[in-house]
Structures are given as structure tokens and as C-alpha cells.
Protein backbone atom coordinates (compact mmCIF):
# COMPACT_ATOMS: atom_id res chain seq x y z
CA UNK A 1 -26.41 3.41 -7.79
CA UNK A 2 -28.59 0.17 -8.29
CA UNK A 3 -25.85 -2.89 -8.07
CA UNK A 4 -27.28 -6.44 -9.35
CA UNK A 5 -25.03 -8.79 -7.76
CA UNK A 6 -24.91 -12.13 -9.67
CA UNK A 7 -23.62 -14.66 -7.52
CA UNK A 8 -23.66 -19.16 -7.76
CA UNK A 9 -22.98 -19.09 -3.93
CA UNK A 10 -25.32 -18.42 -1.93
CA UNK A 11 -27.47 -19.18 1.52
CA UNK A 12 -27.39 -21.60 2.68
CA UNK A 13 -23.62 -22.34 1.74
CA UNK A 14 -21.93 -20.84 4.35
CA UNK A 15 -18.49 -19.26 3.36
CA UNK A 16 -16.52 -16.35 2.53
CA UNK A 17 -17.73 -15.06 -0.74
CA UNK A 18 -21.55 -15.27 0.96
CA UNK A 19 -20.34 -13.31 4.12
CA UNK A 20 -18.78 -10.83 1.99
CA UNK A 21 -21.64 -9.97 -0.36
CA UNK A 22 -24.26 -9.76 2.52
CA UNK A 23 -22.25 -7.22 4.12
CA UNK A 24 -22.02 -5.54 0.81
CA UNK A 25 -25.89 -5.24 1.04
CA UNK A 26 -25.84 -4.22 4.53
CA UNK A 27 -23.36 -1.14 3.90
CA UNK A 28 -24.78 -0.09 1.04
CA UNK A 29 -27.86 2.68 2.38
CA UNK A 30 -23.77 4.60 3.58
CA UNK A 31 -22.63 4.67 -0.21
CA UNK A 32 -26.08 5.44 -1.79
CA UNK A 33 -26.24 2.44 -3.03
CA UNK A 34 -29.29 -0.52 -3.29
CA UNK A 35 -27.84 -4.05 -3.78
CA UNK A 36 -29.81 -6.58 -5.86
CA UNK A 37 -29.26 -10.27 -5.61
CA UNK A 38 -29.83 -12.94 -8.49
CA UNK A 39 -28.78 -16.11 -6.83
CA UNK A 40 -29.67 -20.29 -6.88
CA UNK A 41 -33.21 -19.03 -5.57
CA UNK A 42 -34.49 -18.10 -8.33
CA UNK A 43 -33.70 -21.23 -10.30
CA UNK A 44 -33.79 -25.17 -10.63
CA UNK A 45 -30.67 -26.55 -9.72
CA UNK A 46 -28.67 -30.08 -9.40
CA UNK A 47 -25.91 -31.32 -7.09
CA UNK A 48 -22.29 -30.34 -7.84
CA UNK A 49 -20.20 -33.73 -9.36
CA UNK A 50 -18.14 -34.49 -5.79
CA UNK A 51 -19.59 -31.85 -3.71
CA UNK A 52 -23.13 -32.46 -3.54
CA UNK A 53 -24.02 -29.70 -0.71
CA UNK A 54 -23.15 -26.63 -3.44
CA UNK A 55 -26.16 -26.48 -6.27
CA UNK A 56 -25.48 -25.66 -9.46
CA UNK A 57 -28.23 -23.94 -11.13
CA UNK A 58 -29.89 -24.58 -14.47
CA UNK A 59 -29.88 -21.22 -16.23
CA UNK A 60 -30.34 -20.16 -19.03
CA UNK A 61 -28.87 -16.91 -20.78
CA UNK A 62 -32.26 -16.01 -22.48
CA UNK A 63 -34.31 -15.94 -19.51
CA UNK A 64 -31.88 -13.14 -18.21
CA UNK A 65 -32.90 -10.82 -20.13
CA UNK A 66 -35.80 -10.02 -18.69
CA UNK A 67 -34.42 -10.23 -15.24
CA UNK A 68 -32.46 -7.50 -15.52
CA UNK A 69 -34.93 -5.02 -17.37
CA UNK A 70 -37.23 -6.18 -14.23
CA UNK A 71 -34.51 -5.04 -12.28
CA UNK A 72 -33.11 -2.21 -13.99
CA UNK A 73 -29.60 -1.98 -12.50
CA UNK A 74 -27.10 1.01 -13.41
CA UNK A 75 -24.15 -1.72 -12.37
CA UNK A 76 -23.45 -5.18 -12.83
CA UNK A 77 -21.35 -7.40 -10.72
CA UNK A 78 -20.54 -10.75 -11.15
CA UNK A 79 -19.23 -12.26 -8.13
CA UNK A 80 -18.41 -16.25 -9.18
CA UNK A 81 -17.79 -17.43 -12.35
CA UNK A 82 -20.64 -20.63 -12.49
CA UNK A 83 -23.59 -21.27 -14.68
CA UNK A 84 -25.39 -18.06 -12.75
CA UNK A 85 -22.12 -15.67 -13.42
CA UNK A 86 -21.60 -17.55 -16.93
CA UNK A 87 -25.60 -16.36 -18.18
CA UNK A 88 -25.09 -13.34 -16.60
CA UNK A 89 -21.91 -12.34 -18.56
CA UNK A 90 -23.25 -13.81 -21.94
CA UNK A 91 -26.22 -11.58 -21.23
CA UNK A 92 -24.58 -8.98 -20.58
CA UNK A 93 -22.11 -9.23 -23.43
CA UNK A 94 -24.68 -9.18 -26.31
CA UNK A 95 -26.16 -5.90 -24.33
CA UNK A 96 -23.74 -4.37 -24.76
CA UNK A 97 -23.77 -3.80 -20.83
CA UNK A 98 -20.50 -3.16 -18.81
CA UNK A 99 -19.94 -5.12 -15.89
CA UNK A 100 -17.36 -5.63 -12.80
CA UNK A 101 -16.19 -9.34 -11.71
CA UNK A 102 -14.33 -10.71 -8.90
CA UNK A 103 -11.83 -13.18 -8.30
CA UNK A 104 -12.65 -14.91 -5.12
CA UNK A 105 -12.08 -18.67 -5.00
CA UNK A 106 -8.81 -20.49 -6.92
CA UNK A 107 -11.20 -23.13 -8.71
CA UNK A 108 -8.18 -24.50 -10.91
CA UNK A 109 -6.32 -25.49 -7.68
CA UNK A 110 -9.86 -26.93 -6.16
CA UNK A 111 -10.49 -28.55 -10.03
CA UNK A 112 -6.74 -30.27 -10.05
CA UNK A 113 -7.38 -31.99 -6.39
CA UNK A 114 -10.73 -33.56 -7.56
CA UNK A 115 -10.00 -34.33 -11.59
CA UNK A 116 -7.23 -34.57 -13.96
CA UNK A 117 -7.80 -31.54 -15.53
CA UNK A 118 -4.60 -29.66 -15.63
CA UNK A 119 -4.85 -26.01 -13.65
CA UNK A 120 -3.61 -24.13 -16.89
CA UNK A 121 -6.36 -24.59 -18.53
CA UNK A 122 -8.63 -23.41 -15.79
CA UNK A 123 -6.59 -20.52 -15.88
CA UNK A 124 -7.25 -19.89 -19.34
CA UNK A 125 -10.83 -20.21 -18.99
CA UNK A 126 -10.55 -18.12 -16.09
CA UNK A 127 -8.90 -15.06 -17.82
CA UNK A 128 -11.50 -14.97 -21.30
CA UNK A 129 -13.85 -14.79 -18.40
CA UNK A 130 -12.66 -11.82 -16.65
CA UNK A 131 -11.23 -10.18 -19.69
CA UNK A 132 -14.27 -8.85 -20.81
CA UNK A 133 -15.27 -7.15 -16.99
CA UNK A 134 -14.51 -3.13 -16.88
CA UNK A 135 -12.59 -4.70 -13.63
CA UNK A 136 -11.37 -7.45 -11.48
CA UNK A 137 -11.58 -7.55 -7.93
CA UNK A 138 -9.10 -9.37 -5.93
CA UNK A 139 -8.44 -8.76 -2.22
CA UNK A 140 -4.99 -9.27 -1.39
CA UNK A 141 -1.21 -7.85 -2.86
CA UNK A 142 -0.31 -11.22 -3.07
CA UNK A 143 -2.84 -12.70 -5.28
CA UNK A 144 -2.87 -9.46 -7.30
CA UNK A 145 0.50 -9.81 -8.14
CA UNK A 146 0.10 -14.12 -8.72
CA UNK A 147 -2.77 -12.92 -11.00
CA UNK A 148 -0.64 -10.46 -12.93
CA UNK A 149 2.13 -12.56 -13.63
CA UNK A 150 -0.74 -15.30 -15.28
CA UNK A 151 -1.72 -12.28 -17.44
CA UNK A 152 -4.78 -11.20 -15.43
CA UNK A 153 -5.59 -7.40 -15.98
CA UNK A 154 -7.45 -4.57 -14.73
CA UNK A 155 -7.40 -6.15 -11.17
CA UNK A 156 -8.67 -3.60 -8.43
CA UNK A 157 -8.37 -4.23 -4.48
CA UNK A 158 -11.18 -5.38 -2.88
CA UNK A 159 -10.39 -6.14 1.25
CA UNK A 160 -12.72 -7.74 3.67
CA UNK A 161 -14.03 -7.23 6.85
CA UNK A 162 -15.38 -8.33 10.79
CA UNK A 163 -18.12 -7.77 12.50
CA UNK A 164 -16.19 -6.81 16.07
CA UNK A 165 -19.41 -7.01 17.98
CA UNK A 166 -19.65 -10.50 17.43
CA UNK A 167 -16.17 -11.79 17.56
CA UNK A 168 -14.87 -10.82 20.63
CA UNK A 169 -12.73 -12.13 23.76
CA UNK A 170 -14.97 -13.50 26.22
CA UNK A 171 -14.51 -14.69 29.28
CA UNK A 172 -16.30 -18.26 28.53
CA UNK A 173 -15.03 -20.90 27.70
CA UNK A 174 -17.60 -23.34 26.24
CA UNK A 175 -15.95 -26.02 25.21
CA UNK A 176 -15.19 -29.11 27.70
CA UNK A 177 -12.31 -29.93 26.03
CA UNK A 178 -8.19 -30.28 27.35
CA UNK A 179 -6.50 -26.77 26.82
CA UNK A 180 -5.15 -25.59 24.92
CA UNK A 181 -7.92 -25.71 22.17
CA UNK A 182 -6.68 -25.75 18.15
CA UNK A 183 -8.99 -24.86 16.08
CA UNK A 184 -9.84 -24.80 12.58
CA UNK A 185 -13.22 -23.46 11.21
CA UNK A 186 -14.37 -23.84 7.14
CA UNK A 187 -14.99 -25.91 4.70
CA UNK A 188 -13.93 -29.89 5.44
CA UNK A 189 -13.39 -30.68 2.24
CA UNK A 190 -10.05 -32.12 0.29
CA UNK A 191 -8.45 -28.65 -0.92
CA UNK A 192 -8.59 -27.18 2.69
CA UNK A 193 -5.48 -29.36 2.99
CA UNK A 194 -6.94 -30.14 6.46
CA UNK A 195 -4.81 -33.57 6.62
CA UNK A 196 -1.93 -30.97 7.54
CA UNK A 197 -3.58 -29.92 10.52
CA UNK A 198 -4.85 -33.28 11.95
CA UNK A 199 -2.09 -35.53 11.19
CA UNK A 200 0.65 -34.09 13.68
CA UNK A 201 0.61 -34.24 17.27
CA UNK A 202 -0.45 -31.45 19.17
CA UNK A 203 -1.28 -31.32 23.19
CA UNK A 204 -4.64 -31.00 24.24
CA UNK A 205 -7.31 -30.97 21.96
CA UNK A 206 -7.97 -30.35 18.12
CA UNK A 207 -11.43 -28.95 17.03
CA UNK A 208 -13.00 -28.63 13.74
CA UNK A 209 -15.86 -26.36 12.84
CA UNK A 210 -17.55 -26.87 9.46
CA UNK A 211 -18.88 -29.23 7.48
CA UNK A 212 -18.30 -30.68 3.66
CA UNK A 213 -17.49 -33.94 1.82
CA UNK A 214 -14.47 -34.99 3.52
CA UNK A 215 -16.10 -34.44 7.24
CA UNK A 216 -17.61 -38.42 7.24
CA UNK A 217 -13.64 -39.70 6.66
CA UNK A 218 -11.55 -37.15 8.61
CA UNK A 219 -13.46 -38.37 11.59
CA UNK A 220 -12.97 -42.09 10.86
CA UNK A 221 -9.35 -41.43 10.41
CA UNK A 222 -8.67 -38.56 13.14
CA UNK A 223 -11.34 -40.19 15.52
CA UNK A 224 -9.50 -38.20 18.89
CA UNK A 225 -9.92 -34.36 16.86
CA UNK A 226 -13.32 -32.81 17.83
CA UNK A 227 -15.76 -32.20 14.71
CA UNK A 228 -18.69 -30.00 15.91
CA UNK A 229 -20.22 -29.60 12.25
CA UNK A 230 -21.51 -26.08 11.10
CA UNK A 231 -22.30 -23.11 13.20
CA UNK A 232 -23.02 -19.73 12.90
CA UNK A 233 -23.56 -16.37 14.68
CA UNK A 234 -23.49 -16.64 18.35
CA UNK A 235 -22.26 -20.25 18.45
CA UNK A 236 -19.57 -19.40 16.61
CA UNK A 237 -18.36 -17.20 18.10
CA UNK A 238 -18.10 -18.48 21.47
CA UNK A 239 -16.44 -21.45 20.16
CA UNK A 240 -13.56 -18.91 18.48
CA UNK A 241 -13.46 -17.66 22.10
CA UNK A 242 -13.21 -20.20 23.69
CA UNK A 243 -9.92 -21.66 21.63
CA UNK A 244 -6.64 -20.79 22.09
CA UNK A 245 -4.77 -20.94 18.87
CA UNK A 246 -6.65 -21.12 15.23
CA UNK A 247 -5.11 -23.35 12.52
CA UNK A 248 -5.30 -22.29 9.51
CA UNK A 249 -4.05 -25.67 7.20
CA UNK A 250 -5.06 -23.84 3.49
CA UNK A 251 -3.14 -23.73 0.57
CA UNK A 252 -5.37 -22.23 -2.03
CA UNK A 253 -7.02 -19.43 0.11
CA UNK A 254 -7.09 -15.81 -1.60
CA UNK A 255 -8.05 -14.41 1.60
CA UNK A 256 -9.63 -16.27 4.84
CA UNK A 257 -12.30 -14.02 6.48
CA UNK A 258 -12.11 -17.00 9.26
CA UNK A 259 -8.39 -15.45 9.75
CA UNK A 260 -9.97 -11.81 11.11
CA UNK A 261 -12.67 -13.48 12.68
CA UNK A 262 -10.26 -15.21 15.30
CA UNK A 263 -8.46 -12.41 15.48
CA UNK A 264 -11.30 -10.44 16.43
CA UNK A 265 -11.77 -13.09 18.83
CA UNK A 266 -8.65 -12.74 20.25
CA UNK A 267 -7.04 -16.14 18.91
CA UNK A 268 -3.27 -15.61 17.34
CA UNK A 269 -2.74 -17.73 13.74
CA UNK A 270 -1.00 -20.90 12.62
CA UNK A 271 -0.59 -21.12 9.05
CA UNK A 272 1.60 -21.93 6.04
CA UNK A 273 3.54 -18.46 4.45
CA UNK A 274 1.21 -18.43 1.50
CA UNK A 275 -1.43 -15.66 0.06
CA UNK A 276 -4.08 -15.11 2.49
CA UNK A 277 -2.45 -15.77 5.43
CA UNK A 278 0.90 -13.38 4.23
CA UNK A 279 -1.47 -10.83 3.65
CA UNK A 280 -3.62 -10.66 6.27
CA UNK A 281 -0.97 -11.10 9.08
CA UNK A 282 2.20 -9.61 7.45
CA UNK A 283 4.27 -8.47 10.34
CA UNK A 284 1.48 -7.70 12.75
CA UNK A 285 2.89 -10.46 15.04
CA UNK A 286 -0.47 -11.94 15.54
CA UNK A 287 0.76 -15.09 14.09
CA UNK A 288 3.49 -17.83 13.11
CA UNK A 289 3.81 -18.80 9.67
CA UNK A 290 5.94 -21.39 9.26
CA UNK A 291 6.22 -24.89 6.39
CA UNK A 292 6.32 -26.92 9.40
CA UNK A 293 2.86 -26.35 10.73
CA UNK A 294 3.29 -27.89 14.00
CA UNK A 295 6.07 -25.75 14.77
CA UNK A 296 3.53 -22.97 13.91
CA UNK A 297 0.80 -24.11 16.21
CA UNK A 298 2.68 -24.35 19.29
CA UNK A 299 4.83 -21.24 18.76
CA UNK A 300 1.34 -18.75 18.27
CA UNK A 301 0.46 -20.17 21.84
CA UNK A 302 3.17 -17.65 23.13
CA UNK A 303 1.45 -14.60 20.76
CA UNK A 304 -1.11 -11.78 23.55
CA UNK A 305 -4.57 -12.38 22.84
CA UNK A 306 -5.24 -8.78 23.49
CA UNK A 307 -2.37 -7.90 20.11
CA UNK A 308 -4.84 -10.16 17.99
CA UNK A 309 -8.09 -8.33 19.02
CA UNK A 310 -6.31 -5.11 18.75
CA UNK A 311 -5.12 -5.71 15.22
CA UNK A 312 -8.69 -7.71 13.99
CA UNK A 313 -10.57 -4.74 14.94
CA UNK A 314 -8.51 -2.48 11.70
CA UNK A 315 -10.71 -4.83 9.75
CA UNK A 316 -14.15 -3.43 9.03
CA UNK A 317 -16.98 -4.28 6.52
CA UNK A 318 -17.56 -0.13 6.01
CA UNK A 319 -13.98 -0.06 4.42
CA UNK A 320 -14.42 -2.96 2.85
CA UNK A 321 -17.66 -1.63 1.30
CA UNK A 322 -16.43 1.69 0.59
CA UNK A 323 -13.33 0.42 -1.53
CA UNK A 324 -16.37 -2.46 -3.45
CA UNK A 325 -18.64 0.20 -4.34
CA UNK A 326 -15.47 2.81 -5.69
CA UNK A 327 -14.16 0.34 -7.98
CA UNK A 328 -17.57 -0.22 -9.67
CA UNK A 329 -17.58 3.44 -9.82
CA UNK A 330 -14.24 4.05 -11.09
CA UNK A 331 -14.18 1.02 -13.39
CA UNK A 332 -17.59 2.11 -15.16
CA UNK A 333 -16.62 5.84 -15.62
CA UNK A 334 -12.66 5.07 -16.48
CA UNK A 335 -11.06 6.53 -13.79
């Protein structure tokens, strides 16, 4: 199996969807399978309107033609719907070609906060996109069944995954800050709904990892919250480590691999009782989710660290492989 992978987001955005498909590419020698990437590399590209650190890239349909008889795939996935999964799905339409999509990001909610463009009619676009794929991959129950009921079909479950080596307890702590530590780490950007977290009063000390438009103006307005900017790898996850509760402020989430990887870590979960956070701590009791987030926050203090590593480490990037690469097997032979 030969798996192009069309994807808008890519290195060096650092988020979910990117995670996940590099770990795709990593597991894929297990599954006899070879991953191939067509990503922003390979093309010009301009700032996003409002979000100038994401690219959007200048393709054209016609010129992906010949990328993919360079590349000769047996499967096509299309991982985001932008101008990259857009040409690829055209392409791939007058082909005749069968392809696999998923449904990773809730763009009509993330549309609606920046525009007046009403989220039904993302929706609609949304649904003559996936229409055409042999299958949609979503990764929670939640947003499978939300899906459904907006007349979504042929949705398939697609989980995600931790590297457990790297987020772990340690016995660190890095961070000179009061304890205990809340912590939030993702985008900073307006539909992160991060306002929720900062806003209430909390004892000791409230740190934000990430960066994004709305970083320069949460710190102006929250100047006594901790903003460390981006980090990665190791530095990441000694900050997780070092925390003792991770805030998780999101409304529009379909998943949160940031969840698993402070669970990994050992951290217990504030969040609101919507998808992502519903599904990935259900009644685990590695977390509070309450509509008063505060009341969250300070009640997931009182949650074992040692429960949150136990229950982080069920999460791995082989399962979360082997279901990827069995839906684009089962969509593409009917099964």
C-alpha cells in the first residue's frame, strides 16, 4: 500500500492534524504501508486573511496531475479540506480515482468567530466535499454522531495517540512559578475560547504554551498569566510535568491530542462537557468537566497523578495507525 497524504497543514504549524499524520508515516513500515506527503512545500503560498502564521498555498488542479503519476499511489487521502485538499479532490475526481478524507478541524465554528459567514453554509460546503470520499474519518463518538445528524455519511473512526516515552511524570519541576501550575498548551488564537481560562481567578499561577494571533493581546490584558510561546519535544514536555492541572478552555475541539499528552504526563483535566474532552475522558476519572470552568480547575487538583498516566498510556499511535490504514483498506475494497 502506497498512501499519498494530501494535507494544507503542515511543518512548521505545529498542531494536532500535523502530529497525527507524522505518526501515520512513522507506523506505517508495521502495516506495509509507505506514506507520501504533498504539502505547502512544494508550492508558492500567501498568508491566511487573520491568521497570517498558516500559508495557504497557490495550487493549481492541473499541475496535480503529474504529481501523482510521479508518485504513483494505490490510495489517496485527503487530510484538510484547503486549496491543497481542494486540487487534490478535483484531480482526483476527473480520474476517476477513489479517495479517503478526514474530518479534523470544525472550520465553520473557527469561520463564524472571525467573519459573518453563517456556520450552515460551511457545513454545506463541508459535506459536497466529503461526499464524494469512499470515507470519512472522524475520531470521536461524539462528533460522529454531531456529524450524522448534519447529514454527514460514511464516517469511519479514526483515534489518536501519545508518545509515552516522552510525556511522562518526572520528578522536575522546571518552572519557577507559585504552585499549583494551570496550564493550557495550543493554539492562542480567538476560537480556543482561551478568555474562559484566563479571566477567573485561580491560586498560584496560570501558564500558556503556544503561540497564534491572539498571543500579543491576551498578554496585554492577562499581564499576571505566564505565556512561554511555542515549544516542542523535550521542552514540552517538562513543562506538562512540571504543572499540576491542564486547562483545557475549547469549544470547537473534535479531539485534543494536548488532552493525552498531559495525561501521559500525569496532569488530571479541566474542561467544558463538550466533544473532545467527553470523549477522551468519559468516566475515567482523570478529569472534571464542568460549565463553570473554575469549579473544574480547582476540583481536578484533588484527581492521582499516577490514575492520569495510567489511563494516557491506553493511548498509542500503533492503534491509532492500525485503525487509519484499515479504513483506507476497507473503504477502497467496500467492506
Amino acid at each position: 500500500m502506497r498512501v499519498l497524504i494530501a494535507t494544507d497543514a503542515w511543518r512548521p504549524q505545529i498542531n494536532g492534524v500535523v502530529r497525527s499524520l507524522e505518526y501515520m508515516a512513522a507506523e506505517a513500515p508495521r502495516f506495509g504501508a509507505e506514506v507520501v506527503f504533498l504539502t505547502p512545500e512544494r508550492f508558492r503560498s500567501v498568508p491566511m486573511p487573520t491568521y497570517p502564521e498558516i500559508r495557504l498555498s497557490l495550487v493549481m488542479p492541473g499541475s496535480l496531475a503529474g504529481i501523482l503519476e510521479e508518485t504513483r499511489p494505490t490510495h489517496v487521502h485527503i487530510a484538510t479540506e484547503g486549496p491543497i485538499g481542494l486540487a487534490t479532490r478535483l484531480t482526483c475526481a476527473r480520474q476517476g480515482r477513489a479517495f479517503t478524507t478526514s474530518y479534523h478541524t470544525r472550520f465553520p465554528e473557527y469561520v463564524a468567530a472571525r467573519t459573518k459567514i453563517p456556520e450552515a453554509w460551511c457545513y454545506q460546503a463541508l459535506k459536497r466535499f466529503h461526499r464524494a470520499a469512499r470515507a470519512m474519518m472522524v475520531s470521536t463518538p461524539s462528533l460522529e454522531r454531531e456529524l450524522t445528524g448534519r447529514g454527514f455519511e460514511n464516517i469511519m473512526r479514526w483515534t489518536r495517540g501519545v508518545d509515552t516515552a516522552l510525556f511522562r511524570p518526572r520528578n522536575e519541576r522546571i518552572l519557577d512559578a507559585a504552585a499549583p501550575v494551570f496550564l493550557y498548551v495550543g493554539r492562542v488564537a480567538v476560537e480556543k475560547n482561551l478568555d474562559a481560562f484566563l479571566s477567573f481567578d485561580l491560586p498560584g499561577t496560570k501558564v500558556v504554551v503556544g503561540d497564534g494571533p491572539s498571543r500579543v493581546e491576551l498578554g496585554r490584558r492577562y499581564p499576571e498569566a505566564r505565556f512561554l510561546g511555542a515549544l516542542t519535544g523535550e521542552d514540552l514536555a517538562r513543562v506538562y510535568a512540571s504543572s499540576d492541572v491542564f486547562v483545557f478552555p475549547s469549544l470547537t475541539d473534535t479531539f485534543g491530542i494536548v488532552l493525552i499528552e498531559a495525561l501521559a504526563s500525569g496532569l488530571p483535566i479541566a474542561a467544558f462537557p463538550v466533544t473532545g474532552p467527553l470523549d477522551v475522558i468519559g468516566a475515567s476519572g482523570c478529569g472534571v468537566l464542568d460549565a463553570d470552568l473554575r469549579v473544574a480547575a480547582l476540583a481536578a487538583l484533588d484527581i492521582p497523578r499516577d490514575r492520569c498516566r495510567a489511563y494516557g498510556e491506553t493511548f498509542t499511535w500503533h492503534e491509532s495507525a492500525r485503525q487509519f490504514f484499515s479504513n483506507i483498506e476497507k473503504a477502497h475494497s467496500g467492506r
